[in-house]
Protein backbone atom coordinates (compact mmCIF):
# COMPACT_ATOMS: atom_id res chain seq x y z
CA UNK A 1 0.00 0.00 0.00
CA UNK A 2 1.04 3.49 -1.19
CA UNK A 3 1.55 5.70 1.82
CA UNK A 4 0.59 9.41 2.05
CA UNK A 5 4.06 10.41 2.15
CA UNK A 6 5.17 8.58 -0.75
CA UNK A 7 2.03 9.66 -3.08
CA UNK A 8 2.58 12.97 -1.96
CA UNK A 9 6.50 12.85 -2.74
CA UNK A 10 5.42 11.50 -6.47
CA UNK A 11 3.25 14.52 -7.29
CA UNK A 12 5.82 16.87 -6.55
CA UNK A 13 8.38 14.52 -8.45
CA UNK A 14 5.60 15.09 -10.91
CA UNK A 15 4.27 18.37 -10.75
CA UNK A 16 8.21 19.50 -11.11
CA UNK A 17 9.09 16.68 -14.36
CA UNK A 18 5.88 18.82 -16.09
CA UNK A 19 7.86 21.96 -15.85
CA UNK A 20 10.68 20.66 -18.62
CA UNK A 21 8.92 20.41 -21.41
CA UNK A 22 6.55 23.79 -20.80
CA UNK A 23 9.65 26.09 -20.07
CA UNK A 24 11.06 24.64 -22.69
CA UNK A 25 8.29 25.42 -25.21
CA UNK A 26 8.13 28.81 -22.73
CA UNK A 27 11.55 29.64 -23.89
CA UNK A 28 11.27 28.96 -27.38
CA UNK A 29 7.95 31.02 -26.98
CA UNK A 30 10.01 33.93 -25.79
CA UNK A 31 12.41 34.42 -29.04
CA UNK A 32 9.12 34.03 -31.76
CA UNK A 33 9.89 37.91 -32.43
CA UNK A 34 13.19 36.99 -33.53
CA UNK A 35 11.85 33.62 -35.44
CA UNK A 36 11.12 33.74 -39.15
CA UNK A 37 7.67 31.76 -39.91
CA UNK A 38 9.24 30.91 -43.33
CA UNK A 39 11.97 29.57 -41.64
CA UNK A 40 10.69 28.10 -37.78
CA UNK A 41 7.57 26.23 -38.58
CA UNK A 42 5.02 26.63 -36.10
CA UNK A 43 6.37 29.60 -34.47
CA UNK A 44 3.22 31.63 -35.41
CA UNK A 45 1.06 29.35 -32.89
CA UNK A 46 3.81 29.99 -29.68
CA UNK A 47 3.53 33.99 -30.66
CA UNK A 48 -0.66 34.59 -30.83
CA UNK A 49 -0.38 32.07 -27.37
CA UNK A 50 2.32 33.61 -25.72
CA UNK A 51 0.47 35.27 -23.09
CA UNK A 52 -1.26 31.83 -22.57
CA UNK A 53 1.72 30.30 -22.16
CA UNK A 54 3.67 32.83 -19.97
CA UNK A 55 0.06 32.53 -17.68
CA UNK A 56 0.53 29.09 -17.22
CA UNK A 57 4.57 29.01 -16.66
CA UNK A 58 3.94 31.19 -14.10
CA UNK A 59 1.31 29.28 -12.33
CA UNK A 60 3.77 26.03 -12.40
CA UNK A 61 6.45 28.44 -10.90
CA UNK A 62 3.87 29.50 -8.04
CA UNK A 63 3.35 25.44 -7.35
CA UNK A 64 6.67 24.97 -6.94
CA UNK A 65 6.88 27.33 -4.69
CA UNK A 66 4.17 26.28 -2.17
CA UNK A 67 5.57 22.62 -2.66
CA UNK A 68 8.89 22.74 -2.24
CA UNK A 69 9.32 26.13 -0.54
CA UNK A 70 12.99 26.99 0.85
CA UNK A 71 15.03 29.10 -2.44
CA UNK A 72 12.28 27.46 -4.98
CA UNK A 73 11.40 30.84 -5.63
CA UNK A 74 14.46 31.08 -7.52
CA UNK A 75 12.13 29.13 -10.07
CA UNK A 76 10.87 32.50 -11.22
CA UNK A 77 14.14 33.82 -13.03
CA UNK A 78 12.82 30.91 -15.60
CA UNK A 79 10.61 33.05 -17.01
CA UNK A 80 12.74 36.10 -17.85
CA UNK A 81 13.27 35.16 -21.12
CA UNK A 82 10.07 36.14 -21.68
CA UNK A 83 10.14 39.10 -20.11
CA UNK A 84 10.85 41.18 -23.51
CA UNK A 85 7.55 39.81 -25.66
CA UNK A 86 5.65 40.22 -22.40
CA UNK A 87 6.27 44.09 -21.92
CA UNK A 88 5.81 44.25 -25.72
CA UNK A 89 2.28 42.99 -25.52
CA UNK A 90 1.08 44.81 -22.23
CA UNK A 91 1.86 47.94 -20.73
CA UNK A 92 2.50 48.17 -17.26
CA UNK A 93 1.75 51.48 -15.65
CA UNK A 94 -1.18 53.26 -14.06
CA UNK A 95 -3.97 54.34 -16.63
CA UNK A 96 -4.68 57.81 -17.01
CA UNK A 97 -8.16 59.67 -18.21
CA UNK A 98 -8.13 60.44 -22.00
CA UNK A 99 -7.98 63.92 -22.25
CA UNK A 100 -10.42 65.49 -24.93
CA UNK A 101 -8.55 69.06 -24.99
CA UNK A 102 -5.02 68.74 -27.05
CA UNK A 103 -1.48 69.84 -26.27
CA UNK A 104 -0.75 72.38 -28.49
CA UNK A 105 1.72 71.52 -31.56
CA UNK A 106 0.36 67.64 -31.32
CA UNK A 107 -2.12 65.90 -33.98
CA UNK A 108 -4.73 63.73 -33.03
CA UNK A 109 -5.14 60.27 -34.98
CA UNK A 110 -7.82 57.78 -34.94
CA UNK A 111 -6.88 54.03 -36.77
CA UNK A 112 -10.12 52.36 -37.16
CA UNK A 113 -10.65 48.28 -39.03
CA UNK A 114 -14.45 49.45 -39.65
CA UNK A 115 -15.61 46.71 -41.08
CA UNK A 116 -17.02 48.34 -44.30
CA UNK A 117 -18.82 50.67 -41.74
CA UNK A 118 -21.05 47.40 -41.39
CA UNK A 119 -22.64 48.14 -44.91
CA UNK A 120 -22.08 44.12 -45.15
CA UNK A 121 -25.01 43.69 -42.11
CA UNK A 122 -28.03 44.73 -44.33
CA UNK A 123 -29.66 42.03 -42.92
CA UNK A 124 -29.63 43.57 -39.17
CA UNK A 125 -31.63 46.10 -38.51
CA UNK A 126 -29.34 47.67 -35.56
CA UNK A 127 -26.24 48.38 -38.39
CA UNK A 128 -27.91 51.80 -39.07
CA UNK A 129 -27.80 52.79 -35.60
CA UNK A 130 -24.22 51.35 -35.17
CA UNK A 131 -23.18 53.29 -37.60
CA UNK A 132 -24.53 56.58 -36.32
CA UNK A 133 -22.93 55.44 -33.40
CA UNK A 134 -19.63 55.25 -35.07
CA UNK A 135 -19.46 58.32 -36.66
CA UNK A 136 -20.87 60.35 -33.23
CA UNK A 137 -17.41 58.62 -32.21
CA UNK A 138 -15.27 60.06 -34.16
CA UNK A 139 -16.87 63.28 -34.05
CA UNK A 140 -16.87 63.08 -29.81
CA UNK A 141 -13.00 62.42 -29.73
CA UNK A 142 -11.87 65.62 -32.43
CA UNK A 143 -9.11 63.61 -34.51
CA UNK A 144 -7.32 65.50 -37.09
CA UNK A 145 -6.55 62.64 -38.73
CA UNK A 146 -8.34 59.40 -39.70
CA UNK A 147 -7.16 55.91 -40.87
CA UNK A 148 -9.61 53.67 -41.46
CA UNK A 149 -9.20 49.86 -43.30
CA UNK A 150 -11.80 47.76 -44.49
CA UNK A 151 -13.07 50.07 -45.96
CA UNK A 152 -15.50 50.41 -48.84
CA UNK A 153 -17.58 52.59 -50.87
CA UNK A 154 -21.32 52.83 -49.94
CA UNK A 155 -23.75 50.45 -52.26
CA UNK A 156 -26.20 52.11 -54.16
CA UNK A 157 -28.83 51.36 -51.80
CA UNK A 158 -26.76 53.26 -48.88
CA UNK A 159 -28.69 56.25 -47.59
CA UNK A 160 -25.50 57.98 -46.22
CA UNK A 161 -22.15 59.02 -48.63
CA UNK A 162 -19.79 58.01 -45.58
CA UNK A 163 -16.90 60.08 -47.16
CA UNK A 164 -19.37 63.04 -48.06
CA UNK A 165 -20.20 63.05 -44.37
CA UNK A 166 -16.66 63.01 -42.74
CA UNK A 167 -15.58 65.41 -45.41
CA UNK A 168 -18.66 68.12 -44.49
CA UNK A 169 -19.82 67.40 -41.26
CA UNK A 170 -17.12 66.59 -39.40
CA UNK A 171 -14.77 68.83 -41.26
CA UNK A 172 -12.27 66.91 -43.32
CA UNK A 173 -11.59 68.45 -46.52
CA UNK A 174 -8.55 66.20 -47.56
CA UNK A 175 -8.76 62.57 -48.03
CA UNK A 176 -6.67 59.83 -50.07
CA UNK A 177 -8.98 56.21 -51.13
CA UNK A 178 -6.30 53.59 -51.75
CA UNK A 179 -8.97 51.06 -53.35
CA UNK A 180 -8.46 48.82 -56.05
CA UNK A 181 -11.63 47.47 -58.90
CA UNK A 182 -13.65 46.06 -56.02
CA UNK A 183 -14.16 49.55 -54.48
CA UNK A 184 -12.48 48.44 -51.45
CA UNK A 185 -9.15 49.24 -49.05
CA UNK A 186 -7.42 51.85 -47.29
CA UNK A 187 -8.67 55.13 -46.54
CA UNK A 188 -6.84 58.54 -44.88
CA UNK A 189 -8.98 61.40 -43.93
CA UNK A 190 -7.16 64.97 -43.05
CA UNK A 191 -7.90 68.44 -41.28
CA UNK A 192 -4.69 69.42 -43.00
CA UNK A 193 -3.69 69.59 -46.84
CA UNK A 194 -2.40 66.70 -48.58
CA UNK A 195 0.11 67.85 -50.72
CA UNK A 196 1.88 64.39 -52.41
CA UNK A 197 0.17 60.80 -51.50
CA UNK A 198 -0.17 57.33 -53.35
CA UNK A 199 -0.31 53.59 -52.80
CA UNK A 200 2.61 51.22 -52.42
CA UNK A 201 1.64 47.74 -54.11
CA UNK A 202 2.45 44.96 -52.13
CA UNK A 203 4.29 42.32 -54.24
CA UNK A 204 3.19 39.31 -52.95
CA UNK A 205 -0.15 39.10 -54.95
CA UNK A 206 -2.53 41.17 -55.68
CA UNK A 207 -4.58 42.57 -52.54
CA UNK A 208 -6.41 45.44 -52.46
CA UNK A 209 -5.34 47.00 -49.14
CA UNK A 210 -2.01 48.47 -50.68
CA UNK A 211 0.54 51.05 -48.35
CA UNK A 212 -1.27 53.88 -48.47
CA UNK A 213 0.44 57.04 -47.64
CA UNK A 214 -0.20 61.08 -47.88
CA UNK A 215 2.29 63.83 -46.80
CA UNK A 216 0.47 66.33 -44.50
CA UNK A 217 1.75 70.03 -44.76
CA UNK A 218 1.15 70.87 -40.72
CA UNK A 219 2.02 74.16 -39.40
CA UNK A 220 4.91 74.62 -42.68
CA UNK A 221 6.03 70.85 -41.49
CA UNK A 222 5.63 67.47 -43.60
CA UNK A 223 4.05 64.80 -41.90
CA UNK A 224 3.63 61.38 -43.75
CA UNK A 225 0.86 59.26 -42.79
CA UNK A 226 1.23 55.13 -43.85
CA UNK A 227 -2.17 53.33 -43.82
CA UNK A 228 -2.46 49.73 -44.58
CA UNK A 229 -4.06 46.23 -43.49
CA UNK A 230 -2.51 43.11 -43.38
CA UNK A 231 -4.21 40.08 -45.34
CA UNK A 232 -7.17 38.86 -43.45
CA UNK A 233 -6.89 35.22 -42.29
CA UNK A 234 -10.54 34.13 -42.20
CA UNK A 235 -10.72 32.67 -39.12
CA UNK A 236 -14.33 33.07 -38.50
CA UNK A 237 -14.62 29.29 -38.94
CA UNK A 238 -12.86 26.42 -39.46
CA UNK A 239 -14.62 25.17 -42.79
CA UNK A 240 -15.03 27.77 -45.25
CA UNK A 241 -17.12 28.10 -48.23
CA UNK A 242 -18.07 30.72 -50.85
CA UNK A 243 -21.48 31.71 -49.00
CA UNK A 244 -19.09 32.53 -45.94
CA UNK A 245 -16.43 34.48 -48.08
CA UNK A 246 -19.13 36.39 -49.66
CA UNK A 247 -17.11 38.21 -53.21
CA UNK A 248 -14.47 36.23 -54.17
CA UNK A 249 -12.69 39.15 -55.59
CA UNK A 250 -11.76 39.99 -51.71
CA UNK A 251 -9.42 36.74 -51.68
CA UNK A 252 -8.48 36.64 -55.48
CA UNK A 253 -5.64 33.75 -55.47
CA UNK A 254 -5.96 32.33 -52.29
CA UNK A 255 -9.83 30.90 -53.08
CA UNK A 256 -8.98 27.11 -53.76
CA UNK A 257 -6.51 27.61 -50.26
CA UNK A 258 -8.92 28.92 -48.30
CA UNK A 259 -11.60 26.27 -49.28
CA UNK A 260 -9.40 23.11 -48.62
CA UNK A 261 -7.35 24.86 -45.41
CA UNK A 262 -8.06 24.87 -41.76
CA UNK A 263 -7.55 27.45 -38.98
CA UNK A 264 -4.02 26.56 -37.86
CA UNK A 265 -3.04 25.81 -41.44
CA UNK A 266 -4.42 29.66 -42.37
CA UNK A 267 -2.57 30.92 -39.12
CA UNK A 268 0.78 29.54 -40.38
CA UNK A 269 0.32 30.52 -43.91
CA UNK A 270 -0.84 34.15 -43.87
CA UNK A 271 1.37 34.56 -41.07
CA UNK A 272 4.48 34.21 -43.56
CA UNK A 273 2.82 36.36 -45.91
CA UNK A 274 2.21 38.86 -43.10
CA UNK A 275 6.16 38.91 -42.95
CA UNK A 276 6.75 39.43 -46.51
CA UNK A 277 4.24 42.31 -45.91
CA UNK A 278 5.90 43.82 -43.08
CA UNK A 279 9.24 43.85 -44.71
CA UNK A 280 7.82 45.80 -47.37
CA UNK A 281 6.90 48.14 -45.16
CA UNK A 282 9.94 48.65 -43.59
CA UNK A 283 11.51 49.74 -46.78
CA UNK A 284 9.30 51.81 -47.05
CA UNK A 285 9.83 53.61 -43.97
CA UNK A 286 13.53 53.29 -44.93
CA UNK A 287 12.56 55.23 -48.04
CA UNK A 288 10.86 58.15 -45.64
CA UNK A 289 13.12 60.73 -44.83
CA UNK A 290 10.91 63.06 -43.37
CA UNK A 291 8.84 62.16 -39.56
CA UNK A 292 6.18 59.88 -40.21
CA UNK A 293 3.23 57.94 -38.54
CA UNK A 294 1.78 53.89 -39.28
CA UNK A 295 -1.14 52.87 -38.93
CA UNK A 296 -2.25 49.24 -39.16
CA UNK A 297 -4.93 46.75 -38.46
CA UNK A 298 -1.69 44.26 -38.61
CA UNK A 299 -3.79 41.02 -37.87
CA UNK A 300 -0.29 40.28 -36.27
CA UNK A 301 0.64 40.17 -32.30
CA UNK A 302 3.21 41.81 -30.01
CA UNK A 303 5.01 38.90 -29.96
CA UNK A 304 5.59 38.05 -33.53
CA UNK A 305 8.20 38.60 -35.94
CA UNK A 306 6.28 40.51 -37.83
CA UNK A 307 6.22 43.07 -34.98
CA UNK A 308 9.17 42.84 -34.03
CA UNK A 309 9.95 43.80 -37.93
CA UNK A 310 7.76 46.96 -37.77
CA UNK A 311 9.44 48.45 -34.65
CA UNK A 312 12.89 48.85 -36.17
CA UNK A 313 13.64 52.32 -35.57
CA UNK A 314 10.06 53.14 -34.70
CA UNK A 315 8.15 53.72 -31.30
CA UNK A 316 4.62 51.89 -30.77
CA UNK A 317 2.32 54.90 -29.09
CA UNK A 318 0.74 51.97 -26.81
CA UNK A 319 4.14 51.24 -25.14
CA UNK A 320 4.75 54.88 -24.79
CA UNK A 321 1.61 56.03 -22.72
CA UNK A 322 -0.80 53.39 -23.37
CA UNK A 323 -1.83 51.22 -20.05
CA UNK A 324 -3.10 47.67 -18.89
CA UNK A 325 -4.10 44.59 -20.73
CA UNK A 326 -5.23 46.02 -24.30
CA UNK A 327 -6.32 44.20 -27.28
CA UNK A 328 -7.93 45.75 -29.92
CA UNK A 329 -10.07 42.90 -31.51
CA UNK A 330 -13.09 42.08 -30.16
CA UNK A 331 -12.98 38.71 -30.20
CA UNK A 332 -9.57 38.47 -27.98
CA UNK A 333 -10.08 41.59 -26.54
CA UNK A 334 -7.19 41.00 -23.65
CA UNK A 335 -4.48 39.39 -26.08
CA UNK A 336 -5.17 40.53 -29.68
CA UNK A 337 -3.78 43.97 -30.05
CA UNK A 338 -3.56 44.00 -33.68
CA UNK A 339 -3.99 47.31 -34.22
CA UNK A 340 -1.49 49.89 -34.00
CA UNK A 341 -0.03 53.59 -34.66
CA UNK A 342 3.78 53.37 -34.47
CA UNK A 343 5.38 56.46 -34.88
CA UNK A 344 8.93 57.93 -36.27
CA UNK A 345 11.28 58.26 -33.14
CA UNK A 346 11.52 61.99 -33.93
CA UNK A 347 7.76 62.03 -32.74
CA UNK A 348 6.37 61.74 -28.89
CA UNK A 349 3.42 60.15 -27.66
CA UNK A 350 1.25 62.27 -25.82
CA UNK A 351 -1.89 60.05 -24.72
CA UNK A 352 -3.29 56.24 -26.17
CA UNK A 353 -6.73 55.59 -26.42
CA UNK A 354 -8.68 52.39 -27.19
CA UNK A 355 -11.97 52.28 -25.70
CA UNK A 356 -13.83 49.13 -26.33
CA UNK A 357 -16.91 50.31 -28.33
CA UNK A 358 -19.01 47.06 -29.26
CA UNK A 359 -19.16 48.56 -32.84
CA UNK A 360 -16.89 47.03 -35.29
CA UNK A 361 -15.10 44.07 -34.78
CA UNK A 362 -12.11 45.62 -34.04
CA UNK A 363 -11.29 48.74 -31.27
CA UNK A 364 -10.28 52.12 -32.30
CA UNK A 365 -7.18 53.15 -31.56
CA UNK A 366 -6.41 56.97 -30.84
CA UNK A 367 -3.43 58.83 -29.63
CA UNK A 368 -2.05 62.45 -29.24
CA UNK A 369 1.32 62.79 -31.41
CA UNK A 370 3.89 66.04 -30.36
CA UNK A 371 5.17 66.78 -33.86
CA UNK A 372 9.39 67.49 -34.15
CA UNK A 373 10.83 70.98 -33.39
């Protein structure tokens, strides 16, 4: 017969063999900003669950501690690896009130995924009101500058010219579409002139949410705004078909892919393509000699490579005065903060905003910029 002792001796025994194999996939977990997907397969699943993983880790290192007590605590400095993707993903400081009144010499911007301004929920009668809603947003918080993706032109059967409205009731005479045959992609709207602006293909396929970027001439300073979305992975469900894809002309080359692909295998793939994306965009803000501002729906998290691609000489406005744990898509609102403004570091963050408006699917994102002396 087993005595208490000795049962009680093997679940420590095995309680502490678990811990090998999870800091191990902890610690591999930690460096997936520094891991190519094209080259580390299944990297992209340890980034989107690092703060899963670091969670549990930390709960092992907590039962270590109340079973073996003494210097176990020492267990801890195991997860320091991870200590880099983790203050990448949250913030840690004490929140402060957004502030509606602006700092002199700073611009306001507002990113928004809209989600076609829900013109794709005909079917639900409470779209209309959302979208009031959305635009009595925008109007409350007094951007000067607006980046929306996912976005489209109004059908014919549309009672309100979105653009017409932004432009003359809420007082934004500039704007640049980046859209491509479908009517659909990439839209800045400005308080200030636009004086040069176009759309940087990407060369991966064709996709109609391009770079879009427009030089702002602000108080006799240029100001370039970058505006894009990363391909959309479709991860709504597992199975997909073309009465869940809707217009094929959205996905283009990808259709037979998406139709005989799961979740994880999407995950993986558009995650590589995300790279090839963000690497793009980095020459482009190579290119940029002037102080600029990006603004993404990335469909990409803190702790990937494709992040850790972006911030190459560039600050992320969330780490700068941004606070707490802050996603930005609704459907992982405490780990997916996909969407970002990253900024020249010429520029300084004033204030972050991202309130979570049940609206769109994914969170606007606002922050106060100081422009350069």
């Amino acid at each position: 017969m087993i005595s208490k002792q000795s049962f009680y001796t093997f679940i420590k025994s095995s309680i502490a063999a678990l811990g090998f194999p999870l800091i191990l996939i902890y610690w591999v977990g930690s460096f997936s900003g520094w891991m190519n997907p094209h080259i580390f397969t299944g990297i992209t699943f340890l980034a989107i669950g690092f703060p899963i993983l670091f969670l549990i880790s930390f709960l092992w290192c907590c039962t270590i501690v109340l079973l073996f007590q003494k210097k176990s605590w020492l267990v801890f400095l195991l997860l320091l690896p991870g200590s880099f993707n983790l203050f990448n993903t949250y913030s840690i400081r004490i929140p402060q009130a957004f502030n509606p009144i602006k700092e002199a010499q700073s611009v306001r911007v507002l990113t928004w995924n809209v989600n076609e301004f829900l013109y794709s929920r005909p079917e639900l009668e409470s779209w209309k009101y959302d979208q009031v809603k959305m635009l009595n947003f925008i109007k409350e918080v007094n951007p000067d500058i607006l980046c929306f993706q996912d976005f489209i032109v109004a059908p014919g059967w549309a009672e309100r010219d979105i653009p017409g409205f932004i432009r003359d009731s809420l007082g934004f005479p500039y704007h640049f579409f980046s859209m491509d045959d479908i009517s659909y992609g990439t839209i800045i709207f400005s308080k200030f002139p636009i004086n040069n602006s176009g759309r940087i293909v990407y060369t991966q396929a064709s996709h109609p949410e391009s770079i879009a970027y427009a030089d702002l001439e602000i108080a006799n300073k240029t100001l370039r705004l970058f505006n894009t979305h990363f391909r959309s992975m479709f991860l709504h469900y597992n199975k997909l078909s073309g009465g869940v894809l809707g217009n094929l002309k959205y996905v283009k080359e990808d259709t037979n892919f998406l139709f005989n692909s799961n979740r994880f295998e999407r995950l993986e793939y558009y995650d590589r393509i995300h790279t090839d994306q963000a690497e793009q965009v980095v020459g482009a803000f190579e290119d940029t000699k002037i102080p600029f501002i990006f603004c993404a729906d990335l469909n990409a998290v803190p702790s990937s490579y494709v992040y850790q691609l972006l911030r190459q000489n560039t600050l992320d406005t969330y780490l700068e005065k941004g606070a707490g744990l802050r996603g930005t898509y609704k459907k992982g609102s405490y780990f997916a903060r996909i969407d970002l403004i990253l900024t020249s570091t010429d520029l300084r963050t004033l204030q972050y905003y991202s309130p979570k408006l049940n609206l769109s699917d994914h969170y606007p994102v606002i922050a106060d910029i100081q422009l350069a002396n």
